[in-house]
C-alpha atoms as a PDB file:
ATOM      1  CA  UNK A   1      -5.586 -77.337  10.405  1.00  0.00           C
ATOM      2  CA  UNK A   2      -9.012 -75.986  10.689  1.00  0.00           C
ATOM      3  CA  UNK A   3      -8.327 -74.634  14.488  1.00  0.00           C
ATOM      4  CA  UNK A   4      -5.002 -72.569  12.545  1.00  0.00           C
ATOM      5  CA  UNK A   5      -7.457 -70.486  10.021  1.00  0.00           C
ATOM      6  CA  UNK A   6      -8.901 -67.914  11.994  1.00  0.00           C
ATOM      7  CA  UNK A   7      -5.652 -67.150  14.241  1.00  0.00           C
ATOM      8  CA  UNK A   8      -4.112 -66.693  10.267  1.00  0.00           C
ATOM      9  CA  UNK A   9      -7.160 -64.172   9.528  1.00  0.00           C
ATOM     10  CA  UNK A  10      -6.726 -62.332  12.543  1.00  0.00           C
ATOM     11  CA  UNK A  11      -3.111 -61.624  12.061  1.00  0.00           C
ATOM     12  CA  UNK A  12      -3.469 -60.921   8.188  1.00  0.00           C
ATOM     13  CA  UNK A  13      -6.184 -58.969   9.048  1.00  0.00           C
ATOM     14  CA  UNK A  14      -4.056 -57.190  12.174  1.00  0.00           C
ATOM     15  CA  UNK A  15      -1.484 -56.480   9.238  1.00  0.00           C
ATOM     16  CA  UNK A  16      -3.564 -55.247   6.946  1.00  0.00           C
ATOM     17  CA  UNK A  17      -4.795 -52.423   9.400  1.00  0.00           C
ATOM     18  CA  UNK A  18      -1.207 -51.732  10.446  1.00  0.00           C
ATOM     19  CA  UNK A  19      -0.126 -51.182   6.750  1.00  0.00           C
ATOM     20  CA  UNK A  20      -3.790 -48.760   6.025  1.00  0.00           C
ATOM     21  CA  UNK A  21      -2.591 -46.850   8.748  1.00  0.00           C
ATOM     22  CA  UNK A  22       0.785 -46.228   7.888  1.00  0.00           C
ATOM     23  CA  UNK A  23      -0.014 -45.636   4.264  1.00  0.00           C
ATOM     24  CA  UNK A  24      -2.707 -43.104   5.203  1.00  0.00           C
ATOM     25  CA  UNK A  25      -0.021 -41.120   7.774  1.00  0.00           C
ATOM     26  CA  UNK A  26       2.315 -41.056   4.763  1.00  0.00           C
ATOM     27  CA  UNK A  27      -0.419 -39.648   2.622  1.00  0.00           C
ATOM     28  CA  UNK A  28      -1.601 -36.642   4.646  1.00  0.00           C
ATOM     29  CA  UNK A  29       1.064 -34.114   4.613  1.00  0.00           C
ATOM     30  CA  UNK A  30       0.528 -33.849   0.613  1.00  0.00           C
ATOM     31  CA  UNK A  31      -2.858 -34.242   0.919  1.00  0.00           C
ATOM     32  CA  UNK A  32      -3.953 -31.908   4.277  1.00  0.00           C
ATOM     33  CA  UNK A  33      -5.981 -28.846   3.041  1.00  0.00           C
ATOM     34  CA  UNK A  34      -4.149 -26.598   6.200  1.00  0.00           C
ATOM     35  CA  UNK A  35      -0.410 -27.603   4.800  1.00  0.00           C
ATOM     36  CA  UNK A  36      -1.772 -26.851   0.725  1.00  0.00           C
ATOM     37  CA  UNK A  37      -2.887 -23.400   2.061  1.00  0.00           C
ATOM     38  CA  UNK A  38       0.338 -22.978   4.140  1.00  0.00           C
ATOM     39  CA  UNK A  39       2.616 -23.827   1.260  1.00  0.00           C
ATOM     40  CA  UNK A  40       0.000 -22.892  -2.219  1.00  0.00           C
ATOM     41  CA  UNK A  41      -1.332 -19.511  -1.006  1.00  0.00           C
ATOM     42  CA  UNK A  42       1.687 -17.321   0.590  1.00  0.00           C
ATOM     43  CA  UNK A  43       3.619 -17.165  -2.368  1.00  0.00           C
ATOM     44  CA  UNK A  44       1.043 -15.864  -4.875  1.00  0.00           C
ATOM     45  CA  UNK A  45      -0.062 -13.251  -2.253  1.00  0.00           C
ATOM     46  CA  UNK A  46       3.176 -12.519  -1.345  1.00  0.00           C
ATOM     47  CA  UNK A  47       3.489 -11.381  -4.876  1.00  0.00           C
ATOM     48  CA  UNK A  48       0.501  -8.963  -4.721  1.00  0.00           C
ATOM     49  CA  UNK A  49       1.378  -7.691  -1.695  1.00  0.00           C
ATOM     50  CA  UNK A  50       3.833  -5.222  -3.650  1.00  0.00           C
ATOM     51  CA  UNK A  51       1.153  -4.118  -5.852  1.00  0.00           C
ATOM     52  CA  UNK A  52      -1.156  -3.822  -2.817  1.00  0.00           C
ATOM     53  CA  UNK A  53       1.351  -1.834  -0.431  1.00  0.00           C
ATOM     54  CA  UNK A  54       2.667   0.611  -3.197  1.00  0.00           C
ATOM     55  CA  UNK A  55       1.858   4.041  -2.681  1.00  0.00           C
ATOM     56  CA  UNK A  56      -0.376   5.412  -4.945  1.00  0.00           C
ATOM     57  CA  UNK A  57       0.130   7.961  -7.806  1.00  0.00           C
ATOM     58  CA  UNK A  58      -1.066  11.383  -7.581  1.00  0.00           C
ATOM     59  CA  UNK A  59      -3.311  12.593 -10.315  1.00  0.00           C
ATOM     60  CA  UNK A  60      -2.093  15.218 -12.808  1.00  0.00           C
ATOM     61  CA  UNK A  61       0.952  16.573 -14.906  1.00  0.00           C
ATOM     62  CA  UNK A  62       4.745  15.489 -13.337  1.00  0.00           C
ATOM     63  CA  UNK A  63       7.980  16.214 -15.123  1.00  0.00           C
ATOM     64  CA  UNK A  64      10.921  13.890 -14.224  1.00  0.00           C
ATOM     65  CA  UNK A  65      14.592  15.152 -13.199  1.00  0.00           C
ATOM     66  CA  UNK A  66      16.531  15.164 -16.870  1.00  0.00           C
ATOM     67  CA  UNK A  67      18.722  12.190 -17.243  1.00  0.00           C
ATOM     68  CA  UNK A  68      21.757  13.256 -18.913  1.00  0.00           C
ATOM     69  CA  UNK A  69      23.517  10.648 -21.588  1.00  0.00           C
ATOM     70  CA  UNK A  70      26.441  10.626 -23.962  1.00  0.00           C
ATOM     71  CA  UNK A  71      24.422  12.154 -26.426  1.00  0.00           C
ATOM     72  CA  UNK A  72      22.266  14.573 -24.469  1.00  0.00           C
ATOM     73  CA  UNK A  73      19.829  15.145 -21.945  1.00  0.00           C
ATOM     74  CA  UNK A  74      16.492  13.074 -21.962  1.00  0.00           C
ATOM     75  CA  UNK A  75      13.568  14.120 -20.169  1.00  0.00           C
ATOM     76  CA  UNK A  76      10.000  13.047 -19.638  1.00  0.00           C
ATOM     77  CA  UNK A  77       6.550  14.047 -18.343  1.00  0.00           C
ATOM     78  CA  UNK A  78       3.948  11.731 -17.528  1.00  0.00           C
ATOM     79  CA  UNK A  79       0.227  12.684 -17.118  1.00  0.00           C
ATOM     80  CA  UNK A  80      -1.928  10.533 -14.716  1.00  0.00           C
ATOM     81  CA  UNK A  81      -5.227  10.051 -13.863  1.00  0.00           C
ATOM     82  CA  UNK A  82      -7.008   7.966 -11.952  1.00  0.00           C
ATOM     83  CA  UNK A  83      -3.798   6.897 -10.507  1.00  0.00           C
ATOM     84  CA  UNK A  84      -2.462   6.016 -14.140  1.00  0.00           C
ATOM     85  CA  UNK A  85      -0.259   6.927 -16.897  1.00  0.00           C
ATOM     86  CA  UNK A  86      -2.481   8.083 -19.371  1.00  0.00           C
ATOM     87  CA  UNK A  87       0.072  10.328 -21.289  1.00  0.00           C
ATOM     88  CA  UNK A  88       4.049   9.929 -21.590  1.00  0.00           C
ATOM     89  CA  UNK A  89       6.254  12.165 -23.286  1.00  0.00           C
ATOM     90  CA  UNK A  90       9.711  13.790 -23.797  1.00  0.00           C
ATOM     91  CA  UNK A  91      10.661  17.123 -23.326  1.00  0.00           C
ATOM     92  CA  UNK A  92      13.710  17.075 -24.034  1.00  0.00           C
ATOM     93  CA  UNK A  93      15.402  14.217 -25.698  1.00  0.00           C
ATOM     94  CA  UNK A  94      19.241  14.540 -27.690  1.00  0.00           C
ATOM     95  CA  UNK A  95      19.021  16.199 -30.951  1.00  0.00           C
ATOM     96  CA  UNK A  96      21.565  17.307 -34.026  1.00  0.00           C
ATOM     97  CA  UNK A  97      22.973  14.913 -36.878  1.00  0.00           C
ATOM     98  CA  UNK A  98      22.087  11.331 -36.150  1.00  0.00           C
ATOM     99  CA  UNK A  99      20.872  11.762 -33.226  1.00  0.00           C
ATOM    100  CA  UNK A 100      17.336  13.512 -35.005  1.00  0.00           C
ATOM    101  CA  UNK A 101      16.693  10.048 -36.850  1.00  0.00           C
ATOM    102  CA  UNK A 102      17.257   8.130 -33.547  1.00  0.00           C
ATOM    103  CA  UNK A 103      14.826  10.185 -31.269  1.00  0.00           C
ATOM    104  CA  UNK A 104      12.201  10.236 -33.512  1.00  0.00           C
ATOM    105  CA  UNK A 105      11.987   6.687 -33.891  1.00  0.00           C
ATOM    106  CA  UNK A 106      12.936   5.801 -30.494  1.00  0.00           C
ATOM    107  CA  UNK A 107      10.902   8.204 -28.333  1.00  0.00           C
ATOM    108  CA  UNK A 108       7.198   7.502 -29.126  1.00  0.00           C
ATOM    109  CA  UNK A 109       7.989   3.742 -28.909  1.00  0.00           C
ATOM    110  CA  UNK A 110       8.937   4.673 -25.113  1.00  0.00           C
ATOM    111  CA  UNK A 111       6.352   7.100 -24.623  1.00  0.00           C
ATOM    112  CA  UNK A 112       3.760   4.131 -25.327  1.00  0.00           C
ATOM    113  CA  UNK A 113       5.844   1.217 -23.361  1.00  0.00           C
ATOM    114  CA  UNK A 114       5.628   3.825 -19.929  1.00  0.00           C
ATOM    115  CA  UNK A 115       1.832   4.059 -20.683  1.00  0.00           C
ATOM    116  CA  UNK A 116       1.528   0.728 -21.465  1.00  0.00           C
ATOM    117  CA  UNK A 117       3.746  -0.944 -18.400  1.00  0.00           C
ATOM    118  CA  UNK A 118       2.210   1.809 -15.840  1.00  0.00           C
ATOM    119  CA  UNK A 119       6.198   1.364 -14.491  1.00  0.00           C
ATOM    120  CA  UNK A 120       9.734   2.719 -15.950  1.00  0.00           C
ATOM    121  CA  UNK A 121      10.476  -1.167 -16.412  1.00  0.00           C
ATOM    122  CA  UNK A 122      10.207  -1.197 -20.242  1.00  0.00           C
ATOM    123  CA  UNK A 123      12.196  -2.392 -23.011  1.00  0.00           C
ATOM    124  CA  UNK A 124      15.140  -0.636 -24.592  1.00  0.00           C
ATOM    125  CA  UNK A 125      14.667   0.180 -28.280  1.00  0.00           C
ATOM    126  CA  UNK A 126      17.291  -0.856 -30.274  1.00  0.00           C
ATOM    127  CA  UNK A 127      19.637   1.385 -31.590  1.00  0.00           C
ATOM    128  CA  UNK A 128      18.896   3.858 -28.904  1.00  0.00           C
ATOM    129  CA  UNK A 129      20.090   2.146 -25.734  1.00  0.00           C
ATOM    130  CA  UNK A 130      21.440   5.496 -24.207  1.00  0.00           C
ATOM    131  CA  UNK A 131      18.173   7.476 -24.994  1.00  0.00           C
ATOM    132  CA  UNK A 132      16.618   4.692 -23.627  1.00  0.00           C
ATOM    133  CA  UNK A 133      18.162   4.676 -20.550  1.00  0.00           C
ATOM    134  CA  UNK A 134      17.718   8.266 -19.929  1.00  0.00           C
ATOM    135  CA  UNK A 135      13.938   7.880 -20.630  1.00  0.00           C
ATOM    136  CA  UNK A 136      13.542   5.819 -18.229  1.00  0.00           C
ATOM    137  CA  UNK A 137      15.941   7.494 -15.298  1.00  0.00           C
ATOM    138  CA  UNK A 138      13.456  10.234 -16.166  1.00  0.00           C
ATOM    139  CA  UNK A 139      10.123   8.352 -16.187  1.00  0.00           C
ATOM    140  CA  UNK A 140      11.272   6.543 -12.759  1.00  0.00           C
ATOM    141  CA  UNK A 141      11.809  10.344 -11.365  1.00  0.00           C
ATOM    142  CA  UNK A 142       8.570  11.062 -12.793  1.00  0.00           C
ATOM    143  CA  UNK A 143       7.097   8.153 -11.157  1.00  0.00           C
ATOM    144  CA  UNK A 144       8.819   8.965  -7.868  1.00  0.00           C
ATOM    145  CA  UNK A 145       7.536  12.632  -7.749  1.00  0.00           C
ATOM    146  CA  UNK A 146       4.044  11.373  -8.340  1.00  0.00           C
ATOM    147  CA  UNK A 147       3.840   8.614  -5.684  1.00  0.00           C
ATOM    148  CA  UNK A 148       5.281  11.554  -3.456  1.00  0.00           C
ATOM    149  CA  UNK A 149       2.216  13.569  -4.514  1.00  0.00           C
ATOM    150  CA  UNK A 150      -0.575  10.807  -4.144  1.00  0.00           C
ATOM    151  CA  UNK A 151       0.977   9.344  -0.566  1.00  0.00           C
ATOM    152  CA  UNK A 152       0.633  13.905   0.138  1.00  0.00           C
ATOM    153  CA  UNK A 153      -2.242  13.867  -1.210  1.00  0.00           C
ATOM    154  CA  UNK A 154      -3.978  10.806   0.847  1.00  0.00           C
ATOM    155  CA  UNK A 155      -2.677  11.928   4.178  1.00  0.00           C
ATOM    156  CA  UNK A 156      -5.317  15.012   3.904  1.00  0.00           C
ATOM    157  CA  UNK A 157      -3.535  17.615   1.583  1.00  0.00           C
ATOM    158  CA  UNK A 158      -6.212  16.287  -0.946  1.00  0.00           C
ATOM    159  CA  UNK A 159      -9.282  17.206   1.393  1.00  0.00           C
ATOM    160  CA  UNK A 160      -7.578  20.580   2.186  1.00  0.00           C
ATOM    161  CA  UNK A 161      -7.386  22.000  -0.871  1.00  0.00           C
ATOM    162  CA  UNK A 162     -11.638  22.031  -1.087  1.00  0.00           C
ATOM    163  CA  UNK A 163     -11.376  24.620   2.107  1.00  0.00           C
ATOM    164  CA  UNK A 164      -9.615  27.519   2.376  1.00  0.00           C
ATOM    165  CA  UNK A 165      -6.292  26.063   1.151  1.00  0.00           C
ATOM    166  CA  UNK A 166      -7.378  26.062  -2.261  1.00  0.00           C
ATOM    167  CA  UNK A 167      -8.725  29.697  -2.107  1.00  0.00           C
ATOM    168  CA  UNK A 168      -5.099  31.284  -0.815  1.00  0.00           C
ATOM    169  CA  UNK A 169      -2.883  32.390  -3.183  1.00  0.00           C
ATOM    170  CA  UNK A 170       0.525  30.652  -3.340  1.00  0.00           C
ATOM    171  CA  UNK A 171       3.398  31.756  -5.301  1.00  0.00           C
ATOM    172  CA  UNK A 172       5.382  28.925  -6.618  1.00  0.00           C
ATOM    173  CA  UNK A 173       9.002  29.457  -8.321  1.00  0.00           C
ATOM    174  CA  UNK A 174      10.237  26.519 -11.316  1.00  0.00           C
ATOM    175  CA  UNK A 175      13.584  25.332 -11.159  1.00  0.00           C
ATOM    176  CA  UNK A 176      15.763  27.429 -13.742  1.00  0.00           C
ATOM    177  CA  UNK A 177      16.057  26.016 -17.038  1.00  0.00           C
ATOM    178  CA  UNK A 178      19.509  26.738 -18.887  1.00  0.00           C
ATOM    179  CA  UNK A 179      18.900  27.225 -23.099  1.00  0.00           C
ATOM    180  CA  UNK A 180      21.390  27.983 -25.439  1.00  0.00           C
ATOM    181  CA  UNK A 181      21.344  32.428 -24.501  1.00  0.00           C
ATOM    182  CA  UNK A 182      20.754  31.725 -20.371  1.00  0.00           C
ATOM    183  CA  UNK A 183      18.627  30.649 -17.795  1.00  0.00           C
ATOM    184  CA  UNK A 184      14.770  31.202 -17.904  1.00  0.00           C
ATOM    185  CA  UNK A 185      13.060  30.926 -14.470  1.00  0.00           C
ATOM    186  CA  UNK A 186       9.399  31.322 -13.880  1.00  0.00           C
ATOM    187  CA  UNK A 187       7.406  32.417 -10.956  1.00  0.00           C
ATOM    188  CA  UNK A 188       3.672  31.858 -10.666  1.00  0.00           C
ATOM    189  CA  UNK A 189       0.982  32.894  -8.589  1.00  0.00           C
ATOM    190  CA  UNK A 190      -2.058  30.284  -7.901  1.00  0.00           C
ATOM    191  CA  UNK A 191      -5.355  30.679  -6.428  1.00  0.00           C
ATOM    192  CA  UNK A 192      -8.516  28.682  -6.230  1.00  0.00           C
ATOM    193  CA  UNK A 193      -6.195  25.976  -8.505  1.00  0.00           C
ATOM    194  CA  UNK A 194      -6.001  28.591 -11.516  1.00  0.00           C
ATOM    195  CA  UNK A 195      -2.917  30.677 -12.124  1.00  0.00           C
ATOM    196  CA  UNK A 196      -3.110  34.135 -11.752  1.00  0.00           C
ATOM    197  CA  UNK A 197      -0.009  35.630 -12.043  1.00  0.00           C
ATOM    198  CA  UNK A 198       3.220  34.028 -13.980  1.00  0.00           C
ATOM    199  CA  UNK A 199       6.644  35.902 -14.695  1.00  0.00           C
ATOM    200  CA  UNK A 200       9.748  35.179 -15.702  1.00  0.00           C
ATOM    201  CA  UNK A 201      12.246  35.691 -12.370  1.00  0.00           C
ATOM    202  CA  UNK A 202      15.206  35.248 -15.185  1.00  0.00           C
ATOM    203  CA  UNK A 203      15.371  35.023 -18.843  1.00  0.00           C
ATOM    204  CA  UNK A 204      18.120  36.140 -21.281  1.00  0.00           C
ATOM    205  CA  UNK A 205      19.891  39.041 -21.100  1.00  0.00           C
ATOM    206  CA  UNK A 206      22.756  41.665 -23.486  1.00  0.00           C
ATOM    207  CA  UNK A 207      22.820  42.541 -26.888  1.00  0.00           C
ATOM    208  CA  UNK A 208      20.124  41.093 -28.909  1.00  0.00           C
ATOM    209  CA  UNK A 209      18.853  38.876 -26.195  1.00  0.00           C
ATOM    210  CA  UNK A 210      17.259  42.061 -24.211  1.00  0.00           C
ATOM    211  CA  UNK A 211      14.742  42.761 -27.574  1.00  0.00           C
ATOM    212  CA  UNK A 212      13.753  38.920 -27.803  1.00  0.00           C
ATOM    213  CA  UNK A 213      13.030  39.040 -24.012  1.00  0.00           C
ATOM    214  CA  UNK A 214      11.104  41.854 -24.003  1.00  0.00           C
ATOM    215  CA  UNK A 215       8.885  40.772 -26.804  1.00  0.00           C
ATOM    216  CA  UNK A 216       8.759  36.927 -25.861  1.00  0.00           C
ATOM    217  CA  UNK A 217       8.066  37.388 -21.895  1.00  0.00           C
ATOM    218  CA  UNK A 218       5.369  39.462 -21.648  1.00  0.00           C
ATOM    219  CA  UNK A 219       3.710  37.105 -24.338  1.00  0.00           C
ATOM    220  CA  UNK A 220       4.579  34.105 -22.550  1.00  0.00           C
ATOM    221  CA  UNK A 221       3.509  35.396 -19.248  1.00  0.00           C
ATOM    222  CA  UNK A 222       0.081  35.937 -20.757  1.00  0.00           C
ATOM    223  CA  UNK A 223      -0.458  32.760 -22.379  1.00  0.00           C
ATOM    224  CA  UNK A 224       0.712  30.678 -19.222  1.00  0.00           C
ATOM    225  CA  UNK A 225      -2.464  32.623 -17.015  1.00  0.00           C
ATOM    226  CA  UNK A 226      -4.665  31.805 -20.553  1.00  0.00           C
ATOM    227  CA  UNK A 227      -3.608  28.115 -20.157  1.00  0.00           C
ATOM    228  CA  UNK A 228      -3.728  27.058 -17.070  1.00  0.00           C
ATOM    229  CA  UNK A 229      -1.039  25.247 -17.639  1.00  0.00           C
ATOM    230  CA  UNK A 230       2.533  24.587 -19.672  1.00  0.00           C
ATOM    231  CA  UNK A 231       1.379  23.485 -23.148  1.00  0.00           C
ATOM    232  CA  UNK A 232       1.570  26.861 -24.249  1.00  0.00           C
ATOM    233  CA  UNK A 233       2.747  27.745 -28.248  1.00  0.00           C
ATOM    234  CA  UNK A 234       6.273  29.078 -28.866  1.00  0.00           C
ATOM    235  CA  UNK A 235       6.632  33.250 -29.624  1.00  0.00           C
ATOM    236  CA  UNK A 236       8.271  33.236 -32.793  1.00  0.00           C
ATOM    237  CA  UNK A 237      11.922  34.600 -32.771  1.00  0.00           C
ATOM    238  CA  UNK A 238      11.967  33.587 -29.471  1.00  0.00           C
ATOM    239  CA  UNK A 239      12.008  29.507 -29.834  1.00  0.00           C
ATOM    240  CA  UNK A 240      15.003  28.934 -27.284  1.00  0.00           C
ATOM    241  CA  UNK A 241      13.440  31.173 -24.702  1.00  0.00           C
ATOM    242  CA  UNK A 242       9.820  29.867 -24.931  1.00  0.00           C
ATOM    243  CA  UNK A 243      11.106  26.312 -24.630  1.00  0.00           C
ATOM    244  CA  UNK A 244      13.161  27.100 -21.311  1.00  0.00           C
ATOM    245  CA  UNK A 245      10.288  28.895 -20.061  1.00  0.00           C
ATOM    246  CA  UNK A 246       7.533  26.600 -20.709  1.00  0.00           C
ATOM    247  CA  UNK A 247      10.268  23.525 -18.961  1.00  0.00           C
ATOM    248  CA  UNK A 248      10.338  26.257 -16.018  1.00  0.00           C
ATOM    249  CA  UNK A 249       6.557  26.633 -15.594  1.00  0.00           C
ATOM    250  CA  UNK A 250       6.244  23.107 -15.684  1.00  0.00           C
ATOM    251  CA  UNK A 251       8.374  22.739 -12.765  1.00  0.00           C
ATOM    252  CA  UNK A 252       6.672  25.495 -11.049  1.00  0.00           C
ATOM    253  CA  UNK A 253       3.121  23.535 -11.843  1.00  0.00           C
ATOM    254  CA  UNK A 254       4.691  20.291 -10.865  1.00  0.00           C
ATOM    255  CA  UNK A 255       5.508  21.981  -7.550  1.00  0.00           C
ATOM    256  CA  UNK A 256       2.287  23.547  -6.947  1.00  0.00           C
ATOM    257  CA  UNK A 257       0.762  20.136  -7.026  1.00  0.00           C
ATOM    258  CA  UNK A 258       0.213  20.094 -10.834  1.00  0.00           C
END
């Protein structure tokens, strides 16, 4: 009996190596640092890597393409600056009966959502699902325009406008904005970055139309070259006409590079 005790040892002893072994095998998949960083670490950089590979937003003042809905067009500009969305806002957006109550409530609820989700992925507000949905068709044009601009802009149109780009004068035409008496169209002339020269290419015309025009678009033209830029006051008697022109010379400004 005492010959039999260490051949016993030995084998439980044999065994109990065998079964350390295995155990340890079975543990290192879950535990190996290489497989953790194979299987923890893609996913959460995967999901920067669409953050990380967007194109980045030109800096300055963008209108969107107008979104029309059952109730009437919506449209937006966004300011950025520093590649964000500092400023959101509709310039056009349905109006007339109801419709009043329901843009004013809705539409500076969605001009701070864009600013504050930097993306046209916000919320709806309720009870204004349509002008919601136009704001942000617009806002995602907007958005579109201005990663077109800032992906220009960092392939060197950025660093050419400090030479003798920016000192050439370009003449730049707006898209034609329809109003209630006709399409106004404005033309403007930049150099060094300022506008020099702005005119209306076509604004209303016949029967009392032709005074308005003549008083408004002079006025207008003047105040654009003061500005430097759209946000430029209304003549009065000439509201329809000074809001088609100033959506005009936006455009223009948007295609001049803001």
């Amino acid at each position: 009996m005492r010959k039999s005790h260490p051949v016993r040892r030995a084998v439980l002893a044999t065994a109990a190596t065998v079964s350390g072994i295995v155990l340890l095998l079975s543990l290192k998949p879950a535990s190996d640092p290489g497989s953790a960083a194979a299987g923890g670490a893609v996913p959460p950089a995967a999901a920067q890597s669409p953050q990380g590979g967007a194109q980045p937003i030109g800096n300055g003042t963008v209108t969107g393409d107008a979104a029309q809905t059952q109730y009437g067009a919506v449209q937006v500009r966004i300011t950025v600056s520093g590649g964000k969305i500092t400023k959101a806002e509709a310039v056009q957006a349905p109006k007339g009966g109801q419709s009043d109550r329901i843009t004013s409530n809705a539409v500076p609820r969605l001009n701070q959502a864009a600013v504050a989700a930097q993306s046209a992925e916000i919320d709806a507000v309720s009870g204004a699902t349509y002008t919601s949905t136009g704001y942000k068709k617009s806002l995602q044009s907007a958005l579109d325009k201005a990663r077109a601009a800032g992906s220009s802009g960092a392939s060197g149109s950025a660093g050419s406008g400090q030479g003798s780009g920016s000192a050439q004068a370009r003449t730049v035409t707006g898209d034609a904005a329809q109003t209630q008496y006709g399409a106004v169209q404005v033309r403007i002339t930049v150099s060094g970055g300022k506008i020099t020269k702005a005119e209306a290419v076509q604004a209303p015309k016949g029967g009392q139309s032709d005074r308005i025009t003549s008083n408004a678009v002079p006025r207008l033209n003047q105040a654009a070259v003061a500005a430097g830029n759209a946000e430029i006051d209304a003549v009065s008697g000439a509201t329809y006409t000074s809001a088609g022109y100033r959506q005009s010379l936006q455009s223009a400004l948007d295609k001049a590079g803001g």
